[in-house]
C-alpha atoms as a PDB file:
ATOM      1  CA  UNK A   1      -0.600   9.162 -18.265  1.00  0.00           C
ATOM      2  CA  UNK A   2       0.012  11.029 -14.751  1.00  0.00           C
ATOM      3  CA  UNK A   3       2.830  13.011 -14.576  1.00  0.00           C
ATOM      4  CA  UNK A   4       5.750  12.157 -12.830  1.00  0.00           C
ATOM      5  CA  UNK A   5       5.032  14.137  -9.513  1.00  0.00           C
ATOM      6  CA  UNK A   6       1.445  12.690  -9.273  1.00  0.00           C
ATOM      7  CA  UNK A   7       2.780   9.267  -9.454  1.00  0.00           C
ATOM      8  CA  UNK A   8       5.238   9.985  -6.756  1.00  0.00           C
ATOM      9  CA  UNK A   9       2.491  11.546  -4.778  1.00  0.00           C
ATOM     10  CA  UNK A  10       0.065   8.373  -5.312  1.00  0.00           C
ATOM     11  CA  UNK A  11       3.359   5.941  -4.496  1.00  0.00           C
ATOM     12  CA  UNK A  12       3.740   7.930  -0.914  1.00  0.00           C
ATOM     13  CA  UNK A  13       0.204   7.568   0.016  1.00  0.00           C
ATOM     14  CA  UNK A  14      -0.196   3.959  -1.300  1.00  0.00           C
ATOM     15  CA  UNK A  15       3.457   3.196   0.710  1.00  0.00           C
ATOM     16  CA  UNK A  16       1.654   5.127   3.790  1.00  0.00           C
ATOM     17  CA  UNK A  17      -1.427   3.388   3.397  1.00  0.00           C
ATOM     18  CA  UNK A  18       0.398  -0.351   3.752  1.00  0.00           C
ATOM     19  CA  UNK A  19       1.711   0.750   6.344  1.00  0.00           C
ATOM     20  CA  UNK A  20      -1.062   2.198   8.269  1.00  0.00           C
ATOM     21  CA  UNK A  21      -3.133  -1.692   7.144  1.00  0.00           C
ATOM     22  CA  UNK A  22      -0.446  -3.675   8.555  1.00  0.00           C
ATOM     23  CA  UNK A  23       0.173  -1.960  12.099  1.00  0.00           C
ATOM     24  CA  UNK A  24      -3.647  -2.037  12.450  1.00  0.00           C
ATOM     25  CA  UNK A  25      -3.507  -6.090  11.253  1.00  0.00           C
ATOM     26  CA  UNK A  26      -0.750  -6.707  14.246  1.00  0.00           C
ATOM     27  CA  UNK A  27      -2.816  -4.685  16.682  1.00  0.00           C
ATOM     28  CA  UNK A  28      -5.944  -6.635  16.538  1.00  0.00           C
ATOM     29  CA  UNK A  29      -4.498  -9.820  15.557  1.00  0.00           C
ATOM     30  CA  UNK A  30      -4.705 -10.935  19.411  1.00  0.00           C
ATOM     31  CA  UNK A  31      -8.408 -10.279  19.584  1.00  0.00           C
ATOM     32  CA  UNK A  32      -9.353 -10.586  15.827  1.00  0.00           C
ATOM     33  CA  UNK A  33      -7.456 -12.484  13.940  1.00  0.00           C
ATOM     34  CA  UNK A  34     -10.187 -12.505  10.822  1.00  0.00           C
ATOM     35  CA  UNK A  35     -10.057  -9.097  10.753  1.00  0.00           C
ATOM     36  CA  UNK A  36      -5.958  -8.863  11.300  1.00  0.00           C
ATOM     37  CA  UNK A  37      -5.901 -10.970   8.129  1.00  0.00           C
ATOM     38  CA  UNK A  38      -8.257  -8.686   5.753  1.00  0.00           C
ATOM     39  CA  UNK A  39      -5.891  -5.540   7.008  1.00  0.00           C
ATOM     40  CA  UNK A  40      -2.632  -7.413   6.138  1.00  0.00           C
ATOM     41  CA  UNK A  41      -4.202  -8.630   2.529  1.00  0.00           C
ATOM     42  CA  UNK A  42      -5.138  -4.964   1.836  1.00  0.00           C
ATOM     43  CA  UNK A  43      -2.376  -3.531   2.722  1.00  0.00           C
ATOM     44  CA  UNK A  44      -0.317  -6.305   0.044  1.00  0.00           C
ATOM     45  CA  UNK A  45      -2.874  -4.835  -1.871  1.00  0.00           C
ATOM     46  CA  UNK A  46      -1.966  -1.619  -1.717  1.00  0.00           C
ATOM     47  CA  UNK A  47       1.857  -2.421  -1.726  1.00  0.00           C
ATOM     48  CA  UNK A  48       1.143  -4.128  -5.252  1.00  0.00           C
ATOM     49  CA  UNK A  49      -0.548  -1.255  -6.770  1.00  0.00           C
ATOM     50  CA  UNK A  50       2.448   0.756  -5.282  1.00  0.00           C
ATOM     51  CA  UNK A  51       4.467  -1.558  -7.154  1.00  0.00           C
ATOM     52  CA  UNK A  52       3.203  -1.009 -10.007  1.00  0.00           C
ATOM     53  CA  UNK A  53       3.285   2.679  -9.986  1.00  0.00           C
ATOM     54  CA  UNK A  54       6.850   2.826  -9.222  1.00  0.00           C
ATOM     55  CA  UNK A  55       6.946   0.452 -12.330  1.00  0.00           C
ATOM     56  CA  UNK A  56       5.472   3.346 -14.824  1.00  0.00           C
ATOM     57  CA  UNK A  57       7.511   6.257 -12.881  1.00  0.00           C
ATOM     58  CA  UNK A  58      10.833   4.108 -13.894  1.00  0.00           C
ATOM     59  CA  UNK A  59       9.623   3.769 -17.169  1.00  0.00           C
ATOM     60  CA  UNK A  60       8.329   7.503 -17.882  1.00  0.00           C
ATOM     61  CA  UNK A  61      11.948   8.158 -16.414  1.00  0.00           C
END
């Protein structure tokens, strides 16, 4: 179990991460549009695992 401050540390640079995937997905996405696509699924990735964190801070709440 991580304590409550590591999980909100973890949730910030998962959230940041999406982020940073997806803007990189719509740059290339008029030259690469295979690549664009592998950004935008890892950065649902991330978002889900984000998810679920925010999931176990709620519940250790």
């Amino acid at each position: 179990m991580k304590t409550i401050e590591e999980l909100r540390t973890r949730i910030k640079e998962l959230s940041k991460q999406a982020v940073e995937l997806r803007r990189k997905g719509s740059e290339v996405y008029e030259t690469n549009q295979e690549q664009a696509k592998l950004l935008r699924q890892q950065a649902r990735e991330a978002m889900k695992r984000c998810q679920v964190l925010i999931q176990e801070l709620k519940r250790s709440h």
